[in-house]
N, C-alpha and C. Protein backbone atom coordinates (compact mmCIF):
# COMPACT_ATOMS: atom_id res chain seq x y z
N UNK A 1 60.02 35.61 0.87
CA UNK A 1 59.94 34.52 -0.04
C UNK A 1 58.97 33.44 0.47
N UNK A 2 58.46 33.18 1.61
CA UNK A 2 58.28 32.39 1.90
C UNK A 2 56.78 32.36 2.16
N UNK A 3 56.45 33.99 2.16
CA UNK A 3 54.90 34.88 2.29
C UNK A 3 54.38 34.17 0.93
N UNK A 4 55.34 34.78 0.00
CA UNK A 4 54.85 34.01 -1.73
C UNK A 4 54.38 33.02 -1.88
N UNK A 5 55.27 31.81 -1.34
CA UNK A 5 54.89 30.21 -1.31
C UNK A 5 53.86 30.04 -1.17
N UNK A 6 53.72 30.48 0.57
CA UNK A 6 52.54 30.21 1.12
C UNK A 6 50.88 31.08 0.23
N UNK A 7 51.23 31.58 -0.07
CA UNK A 7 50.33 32.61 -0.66
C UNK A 7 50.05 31.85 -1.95
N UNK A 8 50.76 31.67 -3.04
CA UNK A 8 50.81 30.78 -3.80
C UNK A 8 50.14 29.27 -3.70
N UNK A 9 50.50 28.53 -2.80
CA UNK A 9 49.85 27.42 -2.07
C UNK A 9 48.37 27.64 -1.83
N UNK A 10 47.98 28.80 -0.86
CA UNK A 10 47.06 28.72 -0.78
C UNK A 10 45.86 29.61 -2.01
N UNK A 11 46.46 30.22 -3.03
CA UNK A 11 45.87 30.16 -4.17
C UNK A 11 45.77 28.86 -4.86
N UNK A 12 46.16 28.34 -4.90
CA UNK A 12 46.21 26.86 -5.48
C UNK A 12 45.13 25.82 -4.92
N UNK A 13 45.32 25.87 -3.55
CA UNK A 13 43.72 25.05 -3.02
C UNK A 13 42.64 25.28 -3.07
N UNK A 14 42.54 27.22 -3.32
CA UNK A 14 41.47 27.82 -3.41
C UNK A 14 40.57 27.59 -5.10
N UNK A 15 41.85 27.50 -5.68
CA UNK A 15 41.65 27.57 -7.78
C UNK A 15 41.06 25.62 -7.65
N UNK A 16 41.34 24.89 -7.01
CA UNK A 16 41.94 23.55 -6.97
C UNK A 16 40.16 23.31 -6.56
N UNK A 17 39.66 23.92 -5.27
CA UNK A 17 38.56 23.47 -4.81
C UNK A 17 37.45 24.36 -5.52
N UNK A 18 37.86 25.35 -6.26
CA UNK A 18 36.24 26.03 -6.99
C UNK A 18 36.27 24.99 -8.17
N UNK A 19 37.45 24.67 -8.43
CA UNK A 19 36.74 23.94 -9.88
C UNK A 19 36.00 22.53 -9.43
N UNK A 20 36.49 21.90 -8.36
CA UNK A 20 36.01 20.82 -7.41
C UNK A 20 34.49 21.20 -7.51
N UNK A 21 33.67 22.32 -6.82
CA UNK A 21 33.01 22.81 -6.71
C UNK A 21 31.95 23.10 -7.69
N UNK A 22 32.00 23.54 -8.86
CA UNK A 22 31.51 23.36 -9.85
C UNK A 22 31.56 22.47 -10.50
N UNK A 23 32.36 21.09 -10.57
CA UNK A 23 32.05 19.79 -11.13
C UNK A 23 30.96 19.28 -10.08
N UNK A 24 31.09 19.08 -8.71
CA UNK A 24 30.23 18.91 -7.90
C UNK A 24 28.82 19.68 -8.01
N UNK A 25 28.85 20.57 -8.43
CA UNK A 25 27.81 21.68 -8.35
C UNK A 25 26.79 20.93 -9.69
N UNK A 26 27.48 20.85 -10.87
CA UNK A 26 26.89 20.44 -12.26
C UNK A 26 26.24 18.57 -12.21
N UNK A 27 27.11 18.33 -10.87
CA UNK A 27 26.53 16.56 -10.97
C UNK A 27 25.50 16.16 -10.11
N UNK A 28 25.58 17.39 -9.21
CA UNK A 28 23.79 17.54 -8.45
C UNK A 28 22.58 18.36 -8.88
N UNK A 29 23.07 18.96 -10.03
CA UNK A 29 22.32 19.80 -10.71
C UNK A 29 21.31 18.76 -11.77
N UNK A 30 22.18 17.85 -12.29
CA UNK A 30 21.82 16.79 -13.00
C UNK A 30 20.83 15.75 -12.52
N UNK A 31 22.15 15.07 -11.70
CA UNK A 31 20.92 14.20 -10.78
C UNK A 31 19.54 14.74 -9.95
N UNK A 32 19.36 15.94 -9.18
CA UNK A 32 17.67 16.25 -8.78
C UNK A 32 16.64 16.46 -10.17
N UNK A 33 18.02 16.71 -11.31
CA UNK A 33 16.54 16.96 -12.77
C UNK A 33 16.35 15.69 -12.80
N UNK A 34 17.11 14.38 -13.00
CA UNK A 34 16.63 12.99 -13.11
C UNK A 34 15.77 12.88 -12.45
N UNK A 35 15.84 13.12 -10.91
CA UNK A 35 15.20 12.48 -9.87
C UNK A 35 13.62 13.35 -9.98
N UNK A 36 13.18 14.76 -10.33
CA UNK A 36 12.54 15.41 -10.56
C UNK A 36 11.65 14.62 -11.76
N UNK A 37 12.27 14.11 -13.10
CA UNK A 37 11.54 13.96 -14.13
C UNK A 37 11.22 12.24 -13.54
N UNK A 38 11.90 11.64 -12.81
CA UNK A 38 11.14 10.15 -12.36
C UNK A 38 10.01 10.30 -11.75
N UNK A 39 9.97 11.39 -10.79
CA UNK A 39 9.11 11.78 -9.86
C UNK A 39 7.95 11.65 -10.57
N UNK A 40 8.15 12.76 -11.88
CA UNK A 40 6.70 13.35 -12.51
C UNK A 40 6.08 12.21 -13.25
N UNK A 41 7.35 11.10 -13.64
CA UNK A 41 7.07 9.88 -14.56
C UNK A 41 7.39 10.43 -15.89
N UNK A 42 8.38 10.92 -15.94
CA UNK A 42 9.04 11.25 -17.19
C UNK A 42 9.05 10.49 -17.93
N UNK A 43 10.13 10.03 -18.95
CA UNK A 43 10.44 8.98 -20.06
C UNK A 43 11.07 8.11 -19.28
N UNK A 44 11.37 8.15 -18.10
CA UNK A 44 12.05 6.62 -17.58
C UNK A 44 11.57 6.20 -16.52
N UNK A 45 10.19 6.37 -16.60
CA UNK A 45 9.09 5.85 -15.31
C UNK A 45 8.25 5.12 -16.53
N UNK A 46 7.72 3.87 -16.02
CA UNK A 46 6.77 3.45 -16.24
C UNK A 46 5.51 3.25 -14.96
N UNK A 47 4.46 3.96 -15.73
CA UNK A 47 3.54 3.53 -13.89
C UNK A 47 2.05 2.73 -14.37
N UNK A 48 1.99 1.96 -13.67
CA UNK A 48 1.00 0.86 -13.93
C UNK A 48 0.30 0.63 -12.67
N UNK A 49 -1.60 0.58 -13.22
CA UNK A 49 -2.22 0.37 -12.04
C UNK A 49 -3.35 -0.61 -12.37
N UNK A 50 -3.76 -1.29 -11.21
CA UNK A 50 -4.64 -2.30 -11.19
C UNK A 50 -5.80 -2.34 -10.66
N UNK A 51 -7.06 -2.48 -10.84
CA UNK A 51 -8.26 -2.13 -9.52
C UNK A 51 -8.12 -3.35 -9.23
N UNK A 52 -7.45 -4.39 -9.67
CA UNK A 52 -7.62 -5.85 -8.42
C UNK A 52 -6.09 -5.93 -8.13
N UNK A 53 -5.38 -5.95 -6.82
CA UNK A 53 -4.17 -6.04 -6.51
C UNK A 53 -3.65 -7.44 -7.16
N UNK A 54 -4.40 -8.18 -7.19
CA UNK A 54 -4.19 -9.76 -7.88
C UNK A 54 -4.07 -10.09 -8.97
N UNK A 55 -4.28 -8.99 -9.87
CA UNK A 55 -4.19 -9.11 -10.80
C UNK A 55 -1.93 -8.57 -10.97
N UNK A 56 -2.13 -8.05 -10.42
CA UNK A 56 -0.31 -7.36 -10.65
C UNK A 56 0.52 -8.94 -10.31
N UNK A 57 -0.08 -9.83 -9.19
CA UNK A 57 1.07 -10.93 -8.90
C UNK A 57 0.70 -11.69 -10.56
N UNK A 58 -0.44 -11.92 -11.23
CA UNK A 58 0.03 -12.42 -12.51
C UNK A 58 0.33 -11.99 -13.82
N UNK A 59 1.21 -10.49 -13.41
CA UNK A 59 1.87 -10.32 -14.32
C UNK A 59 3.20 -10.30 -13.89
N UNK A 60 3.75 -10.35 -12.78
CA UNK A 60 4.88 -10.46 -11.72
C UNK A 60 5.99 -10.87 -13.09
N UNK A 61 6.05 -11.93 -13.85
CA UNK A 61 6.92 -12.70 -14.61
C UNK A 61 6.88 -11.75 -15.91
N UNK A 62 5.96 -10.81 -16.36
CA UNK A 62 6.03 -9.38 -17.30
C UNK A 62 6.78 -8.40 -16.81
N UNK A 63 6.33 -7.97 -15.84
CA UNK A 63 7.29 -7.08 -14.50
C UNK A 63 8.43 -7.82 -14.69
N UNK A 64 8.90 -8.40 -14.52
CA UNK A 64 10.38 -8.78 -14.77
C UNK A 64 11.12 -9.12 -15.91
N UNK A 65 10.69 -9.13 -16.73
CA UNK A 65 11.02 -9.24 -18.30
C UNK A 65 11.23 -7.84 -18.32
N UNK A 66 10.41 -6.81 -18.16
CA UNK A 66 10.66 -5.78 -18.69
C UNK A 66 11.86 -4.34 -17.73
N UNK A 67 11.84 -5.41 -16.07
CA UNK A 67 12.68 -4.10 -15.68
C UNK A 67 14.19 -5.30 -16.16
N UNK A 68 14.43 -6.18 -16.62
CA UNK A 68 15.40 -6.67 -17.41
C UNK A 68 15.70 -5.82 -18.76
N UNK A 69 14.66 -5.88 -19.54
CA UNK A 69 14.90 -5.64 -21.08
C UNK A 69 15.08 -3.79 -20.48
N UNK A 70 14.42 -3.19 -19.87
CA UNK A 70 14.62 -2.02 -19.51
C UNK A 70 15.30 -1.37 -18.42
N UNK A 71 16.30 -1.88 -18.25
CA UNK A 71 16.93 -1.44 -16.33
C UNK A 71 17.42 0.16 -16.34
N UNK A 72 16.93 0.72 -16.97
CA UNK A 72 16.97 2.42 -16.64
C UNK A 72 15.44 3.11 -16.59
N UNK A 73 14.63 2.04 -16.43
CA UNK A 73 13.13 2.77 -16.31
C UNK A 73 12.60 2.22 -15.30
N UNK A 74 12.49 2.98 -14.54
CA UNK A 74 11.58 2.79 -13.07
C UNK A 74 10.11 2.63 -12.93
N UNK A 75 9.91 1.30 -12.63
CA UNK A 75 8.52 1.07 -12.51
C UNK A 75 7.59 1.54 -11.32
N UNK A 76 6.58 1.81 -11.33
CA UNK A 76 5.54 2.03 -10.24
C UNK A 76 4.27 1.77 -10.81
N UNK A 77 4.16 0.72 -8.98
CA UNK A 77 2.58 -0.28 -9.23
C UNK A 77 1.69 0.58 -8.46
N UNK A 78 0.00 0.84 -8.93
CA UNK A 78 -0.58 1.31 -8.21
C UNK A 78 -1.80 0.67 -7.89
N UNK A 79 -2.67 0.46 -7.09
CA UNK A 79 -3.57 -0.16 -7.58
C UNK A 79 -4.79 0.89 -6.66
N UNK A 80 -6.04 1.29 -7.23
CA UNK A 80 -7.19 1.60 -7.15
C UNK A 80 -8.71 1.38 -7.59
N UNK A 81 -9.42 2.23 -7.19
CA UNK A 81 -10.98 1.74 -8.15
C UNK A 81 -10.93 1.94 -9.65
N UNK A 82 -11.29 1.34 -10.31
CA UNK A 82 -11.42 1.59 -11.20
C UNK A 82 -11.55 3.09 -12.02
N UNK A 83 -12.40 3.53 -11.48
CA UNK A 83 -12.87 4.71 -12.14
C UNK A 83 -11.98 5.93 -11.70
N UNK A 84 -11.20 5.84 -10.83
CA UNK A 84 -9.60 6.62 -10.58
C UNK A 84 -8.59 6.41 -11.18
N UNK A 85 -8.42 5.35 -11.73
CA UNK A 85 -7.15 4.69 -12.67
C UNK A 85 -7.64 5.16 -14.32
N UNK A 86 -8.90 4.55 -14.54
CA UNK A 86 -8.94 5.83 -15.95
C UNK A 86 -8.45 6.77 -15.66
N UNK A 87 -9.64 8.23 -14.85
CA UNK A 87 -9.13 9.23 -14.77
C UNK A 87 -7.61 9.64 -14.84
N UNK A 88 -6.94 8.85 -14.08
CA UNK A 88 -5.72 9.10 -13.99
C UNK A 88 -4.79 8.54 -15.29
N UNK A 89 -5.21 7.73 -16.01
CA UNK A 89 -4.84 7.07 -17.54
C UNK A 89 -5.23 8.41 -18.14
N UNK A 90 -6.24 9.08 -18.53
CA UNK A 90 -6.96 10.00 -19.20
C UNK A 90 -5.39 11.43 -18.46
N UNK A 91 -5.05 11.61 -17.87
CA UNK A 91 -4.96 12.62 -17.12
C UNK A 91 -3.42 12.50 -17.67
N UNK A 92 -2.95 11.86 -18.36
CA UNK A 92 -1.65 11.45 -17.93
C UNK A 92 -0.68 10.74 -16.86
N UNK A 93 -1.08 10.37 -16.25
CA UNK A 93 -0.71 10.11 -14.73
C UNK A 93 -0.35 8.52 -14.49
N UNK A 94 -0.30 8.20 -15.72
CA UNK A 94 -0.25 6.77 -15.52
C UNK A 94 0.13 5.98 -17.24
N UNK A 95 0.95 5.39 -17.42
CA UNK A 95 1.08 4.68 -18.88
C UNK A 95 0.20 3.22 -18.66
N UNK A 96 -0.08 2.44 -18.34
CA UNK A 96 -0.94 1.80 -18.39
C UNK A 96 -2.00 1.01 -17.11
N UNK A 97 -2.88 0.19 -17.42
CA UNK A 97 -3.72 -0.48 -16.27
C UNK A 97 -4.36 -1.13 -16.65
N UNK A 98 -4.68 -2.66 -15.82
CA UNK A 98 -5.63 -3.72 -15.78
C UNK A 98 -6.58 -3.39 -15.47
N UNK A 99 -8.23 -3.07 -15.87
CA UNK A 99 -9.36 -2.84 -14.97
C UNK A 99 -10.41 -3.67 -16.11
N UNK A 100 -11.68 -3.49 -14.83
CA UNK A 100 -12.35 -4.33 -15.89
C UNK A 100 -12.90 -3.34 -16.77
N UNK A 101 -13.76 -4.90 -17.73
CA UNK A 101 -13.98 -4.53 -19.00
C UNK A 101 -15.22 -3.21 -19.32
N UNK A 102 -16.00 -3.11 -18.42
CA UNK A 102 -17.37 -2.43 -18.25
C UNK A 102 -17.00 -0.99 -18.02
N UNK A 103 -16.15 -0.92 -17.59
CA UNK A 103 -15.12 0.69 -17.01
C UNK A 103 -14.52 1.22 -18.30
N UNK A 104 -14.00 0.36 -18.52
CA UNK A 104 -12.59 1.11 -19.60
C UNK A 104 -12.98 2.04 -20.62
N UNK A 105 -14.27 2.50 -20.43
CA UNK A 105 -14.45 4.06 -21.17
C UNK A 105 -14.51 3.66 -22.74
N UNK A 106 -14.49 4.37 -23.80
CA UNK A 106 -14.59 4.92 -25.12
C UNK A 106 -13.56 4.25 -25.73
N UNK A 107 -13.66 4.41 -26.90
CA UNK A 107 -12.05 3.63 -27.69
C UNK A 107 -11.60 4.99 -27.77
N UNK A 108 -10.11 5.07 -28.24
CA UNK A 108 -9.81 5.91 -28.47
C UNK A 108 -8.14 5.65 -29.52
N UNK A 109 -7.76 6.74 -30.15
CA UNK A 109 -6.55 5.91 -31.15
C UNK A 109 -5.27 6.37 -30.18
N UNK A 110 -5.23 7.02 -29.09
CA UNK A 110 -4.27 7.53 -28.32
C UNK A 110 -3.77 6.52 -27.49
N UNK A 111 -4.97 5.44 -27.04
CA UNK A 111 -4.70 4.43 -26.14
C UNK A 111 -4.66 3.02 -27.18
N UNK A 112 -4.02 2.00 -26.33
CA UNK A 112 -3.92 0.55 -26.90
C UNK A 112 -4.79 0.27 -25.85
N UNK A 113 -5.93 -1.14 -26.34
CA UNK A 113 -6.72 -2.10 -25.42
C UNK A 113 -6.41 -3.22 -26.18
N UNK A 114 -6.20 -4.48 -24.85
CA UNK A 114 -6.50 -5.63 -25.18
C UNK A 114 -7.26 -5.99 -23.78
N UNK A 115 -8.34 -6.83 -24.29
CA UNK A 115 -9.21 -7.83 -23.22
C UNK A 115 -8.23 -8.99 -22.68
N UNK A 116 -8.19 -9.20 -21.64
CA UNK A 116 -7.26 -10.75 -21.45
C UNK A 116 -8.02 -11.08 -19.89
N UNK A 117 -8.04 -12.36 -20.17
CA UNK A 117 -8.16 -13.05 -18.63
C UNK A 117 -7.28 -13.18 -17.60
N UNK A 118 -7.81 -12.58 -16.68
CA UNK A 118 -6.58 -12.33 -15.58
C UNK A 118 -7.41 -14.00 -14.78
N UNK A 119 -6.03 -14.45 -14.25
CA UNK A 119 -6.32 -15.45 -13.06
C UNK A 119 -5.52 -14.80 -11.62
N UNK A 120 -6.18 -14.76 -11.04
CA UNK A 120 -5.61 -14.42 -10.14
C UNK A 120 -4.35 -15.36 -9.30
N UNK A 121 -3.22 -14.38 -8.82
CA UNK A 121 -2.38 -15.32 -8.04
C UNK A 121 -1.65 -14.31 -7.01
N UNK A 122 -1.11 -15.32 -6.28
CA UNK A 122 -0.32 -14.74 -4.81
C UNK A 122 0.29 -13.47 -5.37
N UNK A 123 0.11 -12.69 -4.19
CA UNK A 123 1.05 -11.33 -3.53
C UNK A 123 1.65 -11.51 -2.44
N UNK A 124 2.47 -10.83 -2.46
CA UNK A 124 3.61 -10.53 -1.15
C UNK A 124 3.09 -10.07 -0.38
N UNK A 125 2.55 -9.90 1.14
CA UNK A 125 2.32 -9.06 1.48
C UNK A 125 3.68 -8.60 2.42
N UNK A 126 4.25 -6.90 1.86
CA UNK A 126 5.67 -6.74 2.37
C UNK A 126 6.19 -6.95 3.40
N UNK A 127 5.14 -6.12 5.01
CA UNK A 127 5.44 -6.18 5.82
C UNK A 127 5.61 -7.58 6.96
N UNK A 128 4.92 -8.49 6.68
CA UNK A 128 4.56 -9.60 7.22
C UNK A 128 5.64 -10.69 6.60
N UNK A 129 5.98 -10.49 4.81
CA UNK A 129 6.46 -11.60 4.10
C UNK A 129 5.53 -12.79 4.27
N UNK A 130 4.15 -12.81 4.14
CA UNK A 130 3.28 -13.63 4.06
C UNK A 130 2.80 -13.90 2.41
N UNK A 131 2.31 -14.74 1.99
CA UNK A 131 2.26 -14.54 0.90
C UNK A 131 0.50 -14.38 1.07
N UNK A 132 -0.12 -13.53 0.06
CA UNK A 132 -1.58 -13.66 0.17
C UNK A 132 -2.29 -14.23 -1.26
N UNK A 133 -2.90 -15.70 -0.79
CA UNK A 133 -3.35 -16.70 -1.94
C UNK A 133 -5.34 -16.08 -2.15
N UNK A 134 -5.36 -15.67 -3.20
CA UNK A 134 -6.50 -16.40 -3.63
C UNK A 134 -7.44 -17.77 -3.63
N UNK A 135 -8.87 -17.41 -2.67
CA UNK A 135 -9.02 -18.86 -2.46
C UNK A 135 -10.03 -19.09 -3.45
N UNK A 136 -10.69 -18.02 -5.03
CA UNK A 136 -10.96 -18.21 -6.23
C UNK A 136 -9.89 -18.23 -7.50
N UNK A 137 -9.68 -19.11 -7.90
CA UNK A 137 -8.85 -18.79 -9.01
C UNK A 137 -9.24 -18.96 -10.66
N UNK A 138 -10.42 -18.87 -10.66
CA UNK A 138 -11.31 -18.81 -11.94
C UNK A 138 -11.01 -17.13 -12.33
N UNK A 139 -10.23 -17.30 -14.16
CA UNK A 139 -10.17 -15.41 -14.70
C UNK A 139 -11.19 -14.90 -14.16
N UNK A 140 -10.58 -13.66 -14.20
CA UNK A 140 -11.94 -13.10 -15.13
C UNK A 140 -11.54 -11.87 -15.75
N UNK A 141 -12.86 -12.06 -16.56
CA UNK A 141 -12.20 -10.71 -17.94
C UNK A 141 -11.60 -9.69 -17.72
N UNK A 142 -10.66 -8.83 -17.96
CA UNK A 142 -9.89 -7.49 -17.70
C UNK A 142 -9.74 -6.84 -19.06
N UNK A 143 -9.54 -5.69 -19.12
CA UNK A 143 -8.91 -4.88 -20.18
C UNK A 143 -7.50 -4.23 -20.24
N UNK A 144 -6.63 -5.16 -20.68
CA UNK A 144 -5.59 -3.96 -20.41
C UNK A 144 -5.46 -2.58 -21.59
N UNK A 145 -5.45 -1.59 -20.87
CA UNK A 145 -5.24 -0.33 -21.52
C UNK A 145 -3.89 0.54 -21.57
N UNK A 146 -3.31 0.70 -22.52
CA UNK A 146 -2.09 1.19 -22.12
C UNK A 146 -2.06 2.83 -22.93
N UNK A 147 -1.39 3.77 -22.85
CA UNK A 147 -0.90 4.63 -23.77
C UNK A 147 -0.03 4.18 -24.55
N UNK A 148 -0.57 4.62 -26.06
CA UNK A 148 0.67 4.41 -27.28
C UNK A 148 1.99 5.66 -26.76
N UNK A 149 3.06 5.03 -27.25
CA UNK A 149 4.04 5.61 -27.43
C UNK A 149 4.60 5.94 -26.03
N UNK A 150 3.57 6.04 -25.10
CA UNK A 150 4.33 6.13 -23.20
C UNK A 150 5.63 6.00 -23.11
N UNK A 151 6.54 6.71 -22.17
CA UNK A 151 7.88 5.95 -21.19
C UNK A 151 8.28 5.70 -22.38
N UNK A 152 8.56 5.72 -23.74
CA UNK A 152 9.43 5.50 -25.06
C UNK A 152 9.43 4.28 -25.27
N UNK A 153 7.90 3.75 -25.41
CA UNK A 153 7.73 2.97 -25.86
C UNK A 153 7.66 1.39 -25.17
N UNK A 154 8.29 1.70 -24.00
CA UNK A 154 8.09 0.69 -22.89
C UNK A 154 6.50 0.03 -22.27
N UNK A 155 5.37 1.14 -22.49
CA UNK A 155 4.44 0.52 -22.07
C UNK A 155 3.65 0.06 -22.94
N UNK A 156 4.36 -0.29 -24.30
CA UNK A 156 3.72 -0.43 -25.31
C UNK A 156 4.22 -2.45 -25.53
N UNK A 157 5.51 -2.32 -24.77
CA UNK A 157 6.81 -3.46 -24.70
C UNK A 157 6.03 -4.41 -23.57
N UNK A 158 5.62 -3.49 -22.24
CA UNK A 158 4.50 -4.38 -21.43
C UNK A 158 3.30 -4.57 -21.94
N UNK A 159 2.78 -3.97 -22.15
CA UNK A 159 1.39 -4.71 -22.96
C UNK A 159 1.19 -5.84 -23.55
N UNK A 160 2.39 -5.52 -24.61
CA UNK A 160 2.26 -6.69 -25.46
C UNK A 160 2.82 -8.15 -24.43
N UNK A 161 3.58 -7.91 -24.01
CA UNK A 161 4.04 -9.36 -23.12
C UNK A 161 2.95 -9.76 -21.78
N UNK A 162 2.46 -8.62 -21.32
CA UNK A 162 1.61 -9.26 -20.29
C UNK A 162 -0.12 -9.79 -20.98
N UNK A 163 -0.07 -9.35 -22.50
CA UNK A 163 -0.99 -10.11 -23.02
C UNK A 163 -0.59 -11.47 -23.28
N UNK A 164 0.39 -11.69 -23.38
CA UNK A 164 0.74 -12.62 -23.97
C UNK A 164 0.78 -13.71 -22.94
N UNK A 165 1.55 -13.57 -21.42
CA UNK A 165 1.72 -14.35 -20.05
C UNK A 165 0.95 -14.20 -19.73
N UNK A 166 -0.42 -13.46 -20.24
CA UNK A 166 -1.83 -13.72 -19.11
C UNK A 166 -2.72 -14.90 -20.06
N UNK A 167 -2.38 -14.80 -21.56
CA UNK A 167 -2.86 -15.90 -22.52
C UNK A 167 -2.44 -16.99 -22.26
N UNK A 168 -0.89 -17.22 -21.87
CA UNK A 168 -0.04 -18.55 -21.25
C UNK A 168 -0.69 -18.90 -19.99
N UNK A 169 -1.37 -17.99 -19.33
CA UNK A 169 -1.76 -18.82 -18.45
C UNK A 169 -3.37 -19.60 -18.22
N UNK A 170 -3.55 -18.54 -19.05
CA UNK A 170 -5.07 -19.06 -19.21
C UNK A 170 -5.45 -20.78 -19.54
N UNK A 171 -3.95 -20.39 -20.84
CA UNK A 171 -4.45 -22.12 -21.53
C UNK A 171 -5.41 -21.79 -22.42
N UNK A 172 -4.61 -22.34 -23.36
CA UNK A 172 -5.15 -22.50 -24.87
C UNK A 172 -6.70 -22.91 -24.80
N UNK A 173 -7.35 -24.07 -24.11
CA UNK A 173 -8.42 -24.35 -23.89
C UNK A 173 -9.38 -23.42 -23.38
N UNK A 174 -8.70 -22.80 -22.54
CA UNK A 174 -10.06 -21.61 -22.03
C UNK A 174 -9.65 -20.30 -22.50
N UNK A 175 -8.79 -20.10 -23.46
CA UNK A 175 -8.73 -18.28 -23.79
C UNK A 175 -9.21 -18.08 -24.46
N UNK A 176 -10.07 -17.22 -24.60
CA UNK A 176 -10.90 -16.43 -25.84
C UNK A 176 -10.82 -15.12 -26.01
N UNK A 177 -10.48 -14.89 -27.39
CA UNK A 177 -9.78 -13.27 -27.50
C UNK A 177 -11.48 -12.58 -27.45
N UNK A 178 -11.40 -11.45 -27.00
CA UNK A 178 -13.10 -11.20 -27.42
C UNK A 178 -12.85 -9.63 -28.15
């Protein structure tokens, strides 16, 4: 009788931990596809790049509006030459970027452009916690380019606001839409 119990018992931890096992099994199965489709910049990546790093600290106050209005989409800043950040806009590889105006290639109805004056302002620099100032702070012209419809619609949500906080900063007196 007592072979049974035990036998019984230990069928029971065994039935007890496969199903353990397969709930565990199905919730890491899940999470590396999340972590896989952020990677690639799925629908809940937004990735944004700049050929002037100075230009990203004055949208810093857009960047935060939007991982607010959006806190399940993961942002990534990149910044390069110009003519790598198209490519990489063109390529998929990226939902939008500040570069200048002379670069930004062809129109096209796939992409959104707006011209805006970037002024430049402080960055972090991480490792130090120094801040790094601009010792010009006169705009100058940029294009932002974004993909329509990107990240579900999110880089369509930054665009429009970092046109808008790079117009606020310009000042009514010196912005000119061109």
């Amino acid at each position: 009788m007592q072979d049974i119990g035990l036998l019984l018992g230990v069928a029971a931890v065994f039935s007890f931990g496969w199903f353990v096992m397969k709930r565990l099994d199905a919730f890491l199965k899940r999470n590396a596809q999340e972590i896989q489709e952020r990677a690639a910049g799925g629908a809940h990546a937004l990735r944004i790049a700049f050929s002037d790093p100075m230009a990203a600290g004055a949208v810093s106050r857009t960047l935060e509006l939007i991982c607010k209005a959006h806190p399940d989409t993961a942002v990534y800043l990149y910044t390069a030459d110009a003519n790598i950040i198209l490519a990489r806009l063109h390529g998929g590889q990226l939902d939008a970027a500040i570069i200048p105006c002379e670069t930004a290639g062809q129109k096209s109805s796939q992409y959104g452009r707006e011209d805006v004056l970037v002024r430049p302002s402080a960055v972090l620099v991480k490792d130090a916690a120094l801040p790094l100032c601009p010792l010009e702070t006169k705009g100058v012209l940029q294009q932002l380019v974004w993909v329509k419809g990107a990240c579900n619609g999110v880089a369509e949500d930054f665009a429009a606001q970092a046109a808008h906080d790079l117009q606020q900063q310009a000042g009514n007196a010196c912005w000119e839409k061109v």
